[in-house]
Protein backbone atom coordinates (compact mmCIF):
# COMPACT_ATOMS: atom_id res chain seq x y z
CA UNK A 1 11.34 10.41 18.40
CA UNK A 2 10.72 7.38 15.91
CA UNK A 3 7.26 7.66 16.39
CA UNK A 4 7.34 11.13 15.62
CA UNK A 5 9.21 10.51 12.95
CA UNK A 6 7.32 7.46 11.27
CA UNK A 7 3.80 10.06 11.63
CA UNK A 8 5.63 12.33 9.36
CA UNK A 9 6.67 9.99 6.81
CA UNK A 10 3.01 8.79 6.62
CA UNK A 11 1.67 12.00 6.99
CA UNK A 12 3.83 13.63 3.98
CA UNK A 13 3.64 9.94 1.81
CA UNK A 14 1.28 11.30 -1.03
CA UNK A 15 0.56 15.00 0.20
CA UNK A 16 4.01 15.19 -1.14
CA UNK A 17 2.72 14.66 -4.59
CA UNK A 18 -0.44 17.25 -4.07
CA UNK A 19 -0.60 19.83 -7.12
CA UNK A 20 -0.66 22.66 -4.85
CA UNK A 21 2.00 23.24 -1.81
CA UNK A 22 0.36 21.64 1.14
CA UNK A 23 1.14 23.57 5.00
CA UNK A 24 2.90 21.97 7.21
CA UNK A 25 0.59 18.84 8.88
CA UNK A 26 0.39 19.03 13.04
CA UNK A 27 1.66 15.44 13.87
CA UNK A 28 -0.81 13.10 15.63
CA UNK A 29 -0.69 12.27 18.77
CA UNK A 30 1.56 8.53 19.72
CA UNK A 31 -0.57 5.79 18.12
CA UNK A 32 -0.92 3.02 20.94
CA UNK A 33 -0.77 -0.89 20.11
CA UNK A 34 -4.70 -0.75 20.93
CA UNK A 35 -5.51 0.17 17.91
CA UNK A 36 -4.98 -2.68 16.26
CA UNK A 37 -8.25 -4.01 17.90
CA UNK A 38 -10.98 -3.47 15.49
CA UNK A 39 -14.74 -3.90 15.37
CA UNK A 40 -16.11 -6.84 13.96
CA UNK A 41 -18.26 -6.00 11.43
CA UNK A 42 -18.40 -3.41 9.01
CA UNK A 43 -21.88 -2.69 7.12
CA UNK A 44 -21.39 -2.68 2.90
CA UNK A 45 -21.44 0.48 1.38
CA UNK A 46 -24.07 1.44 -1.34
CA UNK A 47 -22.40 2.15 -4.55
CA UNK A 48 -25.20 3.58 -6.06
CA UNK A 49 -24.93 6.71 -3.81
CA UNK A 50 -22.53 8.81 -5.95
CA UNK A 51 -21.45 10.29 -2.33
CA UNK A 52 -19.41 6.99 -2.32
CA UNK A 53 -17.47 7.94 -5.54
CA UNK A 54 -14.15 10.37 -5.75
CA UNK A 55 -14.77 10.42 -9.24
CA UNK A 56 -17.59 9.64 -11.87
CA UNK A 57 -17.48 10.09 -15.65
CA UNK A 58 -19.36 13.60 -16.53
CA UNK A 59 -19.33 15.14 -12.71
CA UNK A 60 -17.32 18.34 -11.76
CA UNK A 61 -15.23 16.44 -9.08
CA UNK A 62 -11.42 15.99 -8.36
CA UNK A 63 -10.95 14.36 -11.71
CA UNK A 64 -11.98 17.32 -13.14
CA UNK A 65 -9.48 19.60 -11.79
CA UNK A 66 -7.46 21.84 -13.97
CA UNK A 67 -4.21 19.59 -15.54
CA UNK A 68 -2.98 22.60 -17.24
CA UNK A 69 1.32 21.81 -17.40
CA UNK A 70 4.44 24.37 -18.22
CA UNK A 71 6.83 22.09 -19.90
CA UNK A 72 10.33 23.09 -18.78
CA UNK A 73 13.17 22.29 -21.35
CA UNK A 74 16.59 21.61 -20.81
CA UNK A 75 17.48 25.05 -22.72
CA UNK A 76 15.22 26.89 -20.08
CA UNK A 77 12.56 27.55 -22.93
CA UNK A 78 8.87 27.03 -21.68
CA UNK A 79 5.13 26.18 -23.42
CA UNK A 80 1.80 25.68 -21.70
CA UNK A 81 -0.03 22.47 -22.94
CA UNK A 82 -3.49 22.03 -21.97
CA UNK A 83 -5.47 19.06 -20.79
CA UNK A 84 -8.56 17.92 -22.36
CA UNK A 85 -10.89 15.05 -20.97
CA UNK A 86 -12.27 12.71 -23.77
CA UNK A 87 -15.99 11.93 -22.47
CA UNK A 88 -16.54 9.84 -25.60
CA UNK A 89 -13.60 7.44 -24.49
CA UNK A 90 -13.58 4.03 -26.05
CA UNK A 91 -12.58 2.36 -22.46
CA UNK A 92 -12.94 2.57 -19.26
CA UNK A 93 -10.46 3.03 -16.25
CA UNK A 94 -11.47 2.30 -12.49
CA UNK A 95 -8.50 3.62 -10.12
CA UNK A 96 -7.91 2.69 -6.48
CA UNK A 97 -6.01 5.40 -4.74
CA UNK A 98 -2.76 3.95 -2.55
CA UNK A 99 -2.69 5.11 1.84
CA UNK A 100 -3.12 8.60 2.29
CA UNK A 101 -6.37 8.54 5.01
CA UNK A 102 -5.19 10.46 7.99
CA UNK A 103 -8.28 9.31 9.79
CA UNK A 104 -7.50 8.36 13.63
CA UNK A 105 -9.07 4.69 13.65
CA UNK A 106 -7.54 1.66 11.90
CA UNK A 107 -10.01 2.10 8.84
CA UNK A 108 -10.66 5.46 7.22
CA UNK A 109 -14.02 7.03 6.68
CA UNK A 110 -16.33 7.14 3.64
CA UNK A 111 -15.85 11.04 3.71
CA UNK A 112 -13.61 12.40 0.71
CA UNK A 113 -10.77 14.69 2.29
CA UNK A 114 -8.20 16.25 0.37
CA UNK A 115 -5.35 13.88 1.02
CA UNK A 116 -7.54 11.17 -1.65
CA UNK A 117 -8.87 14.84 -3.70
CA UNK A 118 -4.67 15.60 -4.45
CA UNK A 119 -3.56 11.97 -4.66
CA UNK A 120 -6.14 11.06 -7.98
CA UNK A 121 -5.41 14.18 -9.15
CA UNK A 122 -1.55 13.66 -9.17
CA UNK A 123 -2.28 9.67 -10.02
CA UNK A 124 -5.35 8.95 -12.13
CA UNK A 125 -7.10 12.36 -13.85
CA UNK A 126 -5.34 13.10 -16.66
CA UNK A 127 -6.11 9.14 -17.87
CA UNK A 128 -9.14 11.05 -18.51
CA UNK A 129 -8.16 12.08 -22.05
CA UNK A 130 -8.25 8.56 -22.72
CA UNK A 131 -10.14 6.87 -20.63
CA UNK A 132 -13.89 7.37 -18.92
CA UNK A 133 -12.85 7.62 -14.81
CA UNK A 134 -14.04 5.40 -12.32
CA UNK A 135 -12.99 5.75 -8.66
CA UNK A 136 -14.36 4.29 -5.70
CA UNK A 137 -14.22 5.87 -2.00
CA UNK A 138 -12.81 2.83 0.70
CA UNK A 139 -12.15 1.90 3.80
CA UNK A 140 -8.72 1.66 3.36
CA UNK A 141 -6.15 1.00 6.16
CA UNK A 142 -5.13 4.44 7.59
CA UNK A 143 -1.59 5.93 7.97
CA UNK A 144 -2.45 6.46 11.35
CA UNK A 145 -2.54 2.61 11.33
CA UNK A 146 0.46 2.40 9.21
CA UNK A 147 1.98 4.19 11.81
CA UNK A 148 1.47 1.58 15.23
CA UNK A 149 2.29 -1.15 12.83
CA UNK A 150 5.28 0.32 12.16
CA UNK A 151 5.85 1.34 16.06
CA UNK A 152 4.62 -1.17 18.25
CA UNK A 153 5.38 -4.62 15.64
CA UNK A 154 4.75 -7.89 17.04
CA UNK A 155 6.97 -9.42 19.87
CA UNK A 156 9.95 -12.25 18.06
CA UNK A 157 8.09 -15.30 17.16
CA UNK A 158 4.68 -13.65 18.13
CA UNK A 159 1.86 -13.96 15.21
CA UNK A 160 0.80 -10.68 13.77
CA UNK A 161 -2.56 -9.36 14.45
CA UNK A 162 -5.35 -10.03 11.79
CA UNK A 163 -6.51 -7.35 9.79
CA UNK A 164 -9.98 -7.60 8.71
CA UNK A 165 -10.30 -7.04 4.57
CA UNK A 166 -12.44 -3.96 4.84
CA UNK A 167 -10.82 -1.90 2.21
CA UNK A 168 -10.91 -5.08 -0.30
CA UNK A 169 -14.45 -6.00 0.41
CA UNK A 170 -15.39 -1.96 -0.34
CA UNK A 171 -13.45 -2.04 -3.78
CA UNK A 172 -15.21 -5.37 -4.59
CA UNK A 173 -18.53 -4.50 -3.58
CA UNK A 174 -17.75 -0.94 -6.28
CA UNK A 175 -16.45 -3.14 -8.56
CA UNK A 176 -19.27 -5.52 -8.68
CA UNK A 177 -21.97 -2.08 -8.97
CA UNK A 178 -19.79 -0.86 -11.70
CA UNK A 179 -19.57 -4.54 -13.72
CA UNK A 180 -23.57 -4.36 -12.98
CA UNK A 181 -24.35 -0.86 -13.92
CA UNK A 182 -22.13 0.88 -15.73
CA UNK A 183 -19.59 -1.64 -17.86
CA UNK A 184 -22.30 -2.49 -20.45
CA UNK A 185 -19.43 -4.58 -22.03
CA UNK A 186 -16.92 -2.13 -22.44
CA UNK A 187 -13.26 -2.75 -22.02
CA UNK A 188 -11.81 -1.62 -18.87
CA UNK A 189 -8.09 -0.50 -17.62
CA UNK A 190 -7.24 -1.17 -13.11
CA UNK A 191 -5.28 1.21 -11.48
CA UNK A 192 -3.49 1.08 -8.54
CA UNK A 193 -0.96 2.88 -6.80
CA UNK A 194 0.21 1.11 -3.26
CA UNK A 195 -2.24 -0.38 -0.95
CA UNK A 196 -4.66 0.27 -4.08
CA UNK A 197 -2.41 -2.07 -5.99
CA UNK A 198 -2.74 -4.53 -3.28
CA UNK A 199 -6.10 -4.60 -3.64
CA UNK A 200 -6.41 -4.92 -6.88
CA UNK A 201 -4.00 -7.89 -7.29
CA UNK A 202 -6.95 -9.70 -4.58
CA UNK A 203 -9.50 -8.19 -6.66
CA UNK A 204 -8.07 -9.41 -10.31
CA UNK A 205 -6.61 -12.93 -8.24
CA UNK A 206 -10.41 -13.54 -7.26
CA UNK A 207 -12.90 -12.28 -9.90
CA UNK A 208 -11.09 -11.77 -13.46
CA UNK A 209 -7.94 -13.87 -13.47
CA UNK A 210 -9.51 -16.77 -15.78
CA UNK A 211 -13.11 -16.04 -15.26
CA UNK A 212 -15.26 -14.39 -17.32
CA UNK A 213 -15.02 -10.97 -16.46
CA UNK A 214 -11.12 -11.56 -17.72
CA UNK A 215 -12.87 -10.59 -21.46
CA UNK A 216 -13.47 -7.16 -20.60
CA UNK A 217 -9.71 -6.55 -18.97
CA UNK A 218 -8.08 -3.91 -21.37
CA UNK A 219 -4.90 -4.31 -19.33
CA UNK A 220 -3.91 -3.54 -15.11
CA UNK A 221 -1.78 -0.45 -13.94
CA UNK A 222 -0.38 -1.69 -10.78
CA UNK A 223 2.29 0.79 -9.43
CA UNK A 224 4.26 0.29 -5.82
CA UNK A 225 3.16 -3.09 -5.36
CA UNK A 226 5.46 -5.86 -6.19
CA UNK A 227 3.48 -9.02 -8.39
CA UNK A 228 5.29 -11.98 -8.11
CA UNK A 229 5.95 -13.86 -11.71
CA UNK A 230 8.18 -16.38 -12.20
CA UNK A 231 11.73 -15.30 -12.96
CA UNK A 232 12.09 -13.96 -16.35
CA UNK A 233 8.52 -15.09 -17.47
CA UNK A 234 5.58 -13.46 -18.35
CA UNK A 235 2.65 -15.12 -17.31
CA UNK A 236 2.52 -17.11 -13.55
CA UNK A 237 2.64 -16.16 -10.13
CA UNK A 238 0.09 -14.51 -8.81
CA UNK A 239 -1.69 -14.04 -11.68
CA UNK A 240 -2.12 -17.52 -13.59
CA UNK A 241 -3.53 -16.38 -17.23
CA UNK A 242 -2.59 -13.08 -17.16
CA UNK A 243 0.68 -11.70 -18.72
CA UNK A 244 3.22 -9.14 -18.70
CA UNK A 245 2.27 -6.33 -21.05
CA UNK A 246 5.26 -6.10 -23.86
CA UNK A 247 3.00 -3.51 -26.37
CA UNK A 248 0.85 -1.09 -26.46
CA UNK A 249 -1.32 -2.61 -28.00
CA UNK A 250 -1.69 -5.67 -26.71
CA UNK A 251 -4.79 -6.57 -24.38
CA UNK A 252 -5.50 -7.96 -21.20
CA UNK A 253 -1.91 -7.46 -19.75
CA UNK A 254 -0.11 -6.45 -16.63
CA UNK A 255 2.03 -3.44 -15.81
CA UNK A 256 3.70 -3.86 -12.42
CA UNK A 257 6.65 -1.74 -11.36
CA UNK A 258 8.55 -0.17 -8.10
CA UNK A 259 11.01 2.60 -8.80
CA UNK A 260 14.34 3.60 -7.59
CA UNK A 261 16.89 5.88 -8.68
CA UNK A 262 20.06 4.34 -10.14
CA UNK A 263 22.07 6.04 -7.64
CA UNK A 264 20.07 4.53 -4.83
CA UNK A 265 19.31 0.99 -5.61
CA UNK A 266 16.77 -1.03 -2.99
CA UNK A 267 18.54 -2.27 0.74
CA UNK A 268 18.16 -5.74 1.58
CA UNK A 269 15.31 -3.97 3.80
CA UNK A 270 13.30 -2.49 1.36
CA UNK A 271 9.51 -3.94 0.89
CA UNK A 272 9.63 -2.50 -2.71
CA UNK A 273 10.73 -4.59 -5.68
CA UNK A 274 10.80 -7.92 -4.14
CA UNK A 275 7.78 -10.46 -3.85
CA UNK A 276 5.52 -10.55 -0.90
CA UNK A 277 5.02 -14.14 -0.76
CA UNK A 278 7.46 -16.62 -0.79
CA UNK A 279 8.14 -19.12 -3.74
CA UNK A 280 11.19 -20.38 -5.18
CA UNK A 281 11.81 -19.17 -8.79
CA UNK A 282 9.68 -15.96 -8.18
CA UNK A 283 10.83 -12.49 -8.79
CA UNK A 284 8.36 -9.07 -8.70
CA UNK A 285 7.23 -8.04 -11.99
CA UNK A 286 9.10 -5.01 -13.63
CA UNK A 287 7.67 -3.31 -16.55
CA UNK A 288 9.01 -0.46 -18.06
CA UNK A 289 5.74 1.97 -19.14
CA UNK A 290 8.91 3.87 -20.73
CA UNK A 291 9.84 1.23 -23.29
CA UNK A 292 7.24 -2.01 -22.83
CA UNK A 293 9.41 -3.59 -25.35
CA UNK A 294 12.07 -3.49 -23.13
CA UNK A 295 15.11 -2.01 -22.27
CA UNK A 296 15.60 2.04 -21.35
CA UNK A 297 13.16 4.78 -22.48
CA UNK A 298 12.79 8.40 -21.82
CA UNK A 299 10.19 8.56 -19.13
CA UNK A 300 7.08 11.32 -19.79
CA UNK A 301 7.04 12.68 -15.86
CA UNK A 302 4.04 15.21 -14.79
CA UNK A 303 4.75 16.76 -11.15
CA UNK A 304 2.35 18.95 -8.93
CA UNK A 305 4.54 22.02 -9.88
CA UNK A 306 4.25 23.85 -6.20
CA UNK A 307 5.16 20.37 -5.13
CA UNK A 308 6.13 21.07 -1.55
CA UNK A 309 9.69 20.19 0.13
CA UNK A 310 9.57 19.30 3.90
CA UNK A 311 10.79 23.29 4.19
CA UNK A 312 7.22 24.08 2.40
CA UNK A 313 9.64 25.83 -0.25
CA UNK A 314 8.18 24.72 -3.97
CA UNK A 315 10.74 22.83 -5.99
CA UNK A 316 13.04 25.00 -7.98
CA UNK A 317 12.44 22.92 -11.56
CA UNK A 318 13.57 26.03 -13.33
CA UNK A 319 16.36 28.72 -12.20
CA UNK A 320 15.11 32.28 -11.55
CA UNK A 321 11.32 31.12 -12.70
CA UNK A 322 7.87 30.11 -10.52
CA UNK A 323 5.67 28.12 -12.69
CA UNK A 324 2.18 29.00 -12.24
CA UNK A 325 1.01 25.95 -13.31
CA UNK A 326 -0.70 23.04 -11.47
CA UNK A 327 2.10 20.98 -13.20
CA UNK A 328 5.52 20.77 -14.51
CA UNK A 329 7.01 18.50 -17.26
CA UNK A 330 10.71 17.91 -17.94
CA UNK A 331 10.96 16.21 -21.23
CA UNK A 332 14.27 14.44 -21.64
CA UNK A 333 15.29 14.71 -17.59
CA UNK A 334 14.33 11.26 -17.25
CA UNK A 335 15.49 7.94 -18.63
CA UNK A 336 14.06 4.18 -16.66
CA UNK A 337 14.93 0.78 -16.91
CA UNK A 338 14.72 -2.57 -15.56
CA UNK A 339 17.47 -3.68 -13.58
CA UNK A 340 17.40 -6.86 -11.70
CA UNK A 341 19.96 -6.76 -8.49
CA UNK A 342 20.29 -9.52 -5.66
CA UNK A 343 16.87 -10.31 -5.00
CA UNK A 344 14.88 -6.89 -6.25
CA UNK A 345 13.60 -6.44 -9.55
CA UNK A 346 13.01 -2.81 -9.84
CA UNK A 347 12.92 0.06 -12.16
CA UNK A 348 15.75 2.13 -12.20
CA UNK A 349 15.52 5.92 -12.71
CA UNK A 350 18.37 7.90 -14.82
CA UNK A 351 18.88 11.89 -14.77
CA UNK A 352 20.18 13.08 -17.47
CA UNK A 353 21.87 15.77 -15.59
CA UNK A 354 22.82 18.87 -16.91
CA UNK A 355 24.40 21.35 -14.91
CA UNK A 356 24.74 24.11 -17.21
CA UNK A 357 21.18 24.38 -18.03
CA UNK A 358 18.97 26.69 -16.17
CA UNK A 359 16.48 23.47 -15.61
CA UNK A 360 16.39 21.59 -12.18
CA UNK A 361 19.01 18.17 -12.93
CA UNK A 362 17.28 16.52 -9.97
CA UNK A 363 13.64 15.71 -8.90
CA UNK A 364 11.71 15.71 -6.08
CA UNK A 365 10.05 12.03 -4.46
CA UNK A 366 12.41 10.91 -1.80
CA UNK A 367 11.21 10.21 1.61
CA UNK A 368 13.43 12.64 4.33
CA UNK A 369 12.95 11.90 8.28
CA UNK A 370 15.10 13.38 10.32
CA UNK A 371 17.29 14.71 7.54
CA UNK A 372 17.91 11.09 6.33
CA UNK A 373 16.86 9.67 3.41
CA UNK A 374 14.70 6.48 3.89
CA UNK A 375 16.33 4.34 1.17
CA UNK A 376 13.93 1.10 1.13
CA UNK A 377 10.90 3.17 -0.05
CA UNK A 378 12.55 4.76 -3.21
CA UNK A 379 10.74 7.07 -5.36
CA UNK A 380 7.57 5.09 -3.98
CA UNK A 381 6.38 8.52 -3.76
CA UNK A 382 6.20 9.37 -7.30
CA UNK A 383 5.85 5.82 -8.90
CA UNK A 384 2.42 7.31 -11.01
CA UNK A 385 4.16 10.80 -11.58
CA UNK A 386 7.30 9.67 -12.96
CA UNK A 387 5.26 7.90 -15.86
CA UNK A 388 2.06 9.71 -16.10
CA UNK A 389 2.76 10.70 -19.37
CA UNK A 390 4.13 7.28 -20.46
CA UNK A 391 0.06 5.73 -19.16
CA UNK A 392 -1.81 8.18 -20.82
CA UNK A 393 -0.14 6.77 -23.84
CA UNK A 394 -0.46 3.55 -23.25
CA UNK A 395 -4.07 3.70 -22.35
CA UNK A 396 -4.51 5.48 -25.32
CA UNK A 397 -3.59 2.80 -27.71
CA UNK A 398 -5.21 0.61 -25.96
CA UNK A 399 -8.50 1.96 -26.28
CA UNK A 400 -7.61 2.07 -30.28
CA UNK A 401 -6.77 -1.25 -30.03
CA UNK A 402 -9.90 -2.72 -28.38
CA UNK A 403 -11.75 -0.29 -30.40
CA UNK A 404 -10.49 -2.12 -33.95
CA UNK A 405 -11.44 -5.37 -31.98
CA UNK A 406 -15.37 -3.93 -32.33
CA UNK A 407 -15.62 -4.79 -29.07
């Protein structure tokens, strides 16, 4: 039954998020501890085949997908707001999309399947209005994977086994063809979500944290992946000339959050929130992309508005009304903060229920098994959606900013 279980978790993590209601996934077969053998090698991909690219600047691909949103109002009232891309974008932005292969082995393929089509679209596209769109296809490690890890974990005292860096040597190698081919010195925003946050913490840790490639950092999005700083500092950690982001408008910065709802704060289990490694003094990162100056702000949320339940049923974000939409927006639903408790450092996420109004007072992003909510992963689920509108923003004045620096 756990197993079961733990393949629909992984199987619904970001399909959850898609824009359009997805059908119910067939669950895959018991994952056996022999998967964790691996082969040895893995050939490098060549990042000049576009075939190796979910998205590219100027190509009719997922980042191109229609963005189109019904804002939903607390008084029921509704508008339609378009989404433009910019193509003459002062910056760049190169996303790394978080687990969501399905593929059977330990390492996904190169081919693009919808689970990493509906994930940018719900995570990274609509940076497009400010930003020219970079994302790399990789071998990351599957769910499928996820899965035995989760099912078969090593024996008390036993070492884990080693997992080769596949996925990071991919989004280095893409990286280092996009530096070489397609920077031409412009200023440049990460993105991560998850395991793509992972990644990019190696990638930034080994070629841009005080090298030279650190001048062309506009700033790093890392969502769902805790960076460890020292408590209450900006700068240290992980990252050892690299800050905290505090404005808008300031360059070369980090934004690094996990979210939770206020209600439902992180168990001493949770892997969210806390830092990874070890370290006396070190706490993960939280920044608000609500309020960088800190302290609460109204979170700008974008959903996939057929987003589906585990019944299939689309969300009800507005009584006696289907929005026809791609997405929804709730303006004023949502209010975030930073709230440090016991050993997590987390954002915390406010409703500013109403019930009288004919709007939805909750949202959707909780993880369900078994009718139980799995408390340690949070709103994991919707880290990027929650604050979509918040990024765009951000990135936004960024670009203005490096733009004034006539870089």
């Amino acid at each position: 039954m756990l197993k079961s279980c733990l393949a629909a978790l992984c199987g619904m993590t970001m399909l959850a998020g898609a824009a359009q209601a997805q059908p119910p996934q067939a669950q895959p077969a018991p994952v056996q501890p022999a998967l964790a053998a691996a082969p040895e090698t893995y050939p490098p991909n060549d990042y000049a085949n576009p075939a190796n690219w979910l998205c590219w600047p100027g190509r009719h691909d997922a980042c191109a997908s229609d963005l189109t949103t019904t804002v939903v109002r607390a008084d029921g009232s509704t508008s339609v707001e378009p989404f433009h891309a910019d193509p003459d974008a002062p910056i760049d932005c190169f996303y790394v999309y978080p687990t969501v292969s399905r593929d059977p082995g330990m390492f996904a393929t190169m081919k693009i399947e919808p689970e990493e089509t509906n994930v940018v679209i719900q995570q990274a596209a609509r940076l497009a209005a400010k930003c020219r769109l970079y994302a790399p296809m990789y071998r990351q490690f599957t769910l499928t994977a996820l899965t035995a890890a989760m099912t078969h974990p090593p024996k008390p005292g036993a070492a884990a086994p080693p997992r080769q860096p596949v996925g990071f040597n991919d989004v280095k190698d893409a990286w280092a063809y996009y530096m070489a081919h397609e920077n031409h010195g412009r200023g440049v925003v990460l993105v991560g979500h998850s395991q793509g946050s992972g990644v990019l913490i190696g990638l930034i840790g080994a070629e841009i944290d005080g090298k030279p490639q650190q001048a062309s950092l506009v700033s790093a999005i890392l969502m769902g992946a805790p960076l460890a700083v020292p408590q209450g500092k900006l700068v240290g950690g992980d990252f050892k000339s690299i800050p905290l982001c505090t404005s808008a408008t300031q360059l070369g910065c980090v934004i690094d959050y996990s979210s939770f709802r206020e209600t439902s704060p992180p168990p001493e289990n949770s892997r969210f929130g806390r830092p990874r490694s070890g370290g006396a003094g070190l706490e993960a990162a939280c920044v608000n992309p609500a309020n960088l100056d800190g302290g609460a702000g109204p979170a700008k949320a974008y959903f996939g508005a057929l987003i589906a339940a585990q019944q299939a049923q689309p969300f009800p974000w507005l009584k006696g009304k289907t929005i026809d939409t791609p997405f929804v927006s709730v303006p004023g639903l949502i209010t975030a903060r930073c709230v440090r408790t016991g050993p997590f450092h987390y954002l915390a996420i406010h409703l500013n229920a109403d019930p009288a109004s004919p709007r939805t007072s909750d949202i959707p992003g909780d993880i369900v098994v078994g009718g139980y909510v799995l408390k340690d992963w949070g709103l994991h689920l919707i880290d990027a959606n929650l604050f979509m509108g918040n990024l765009v923003d951000i990135v936004g004045e960024e670009g203005a900013a490096w733009k004034a620096r006539g870089k």
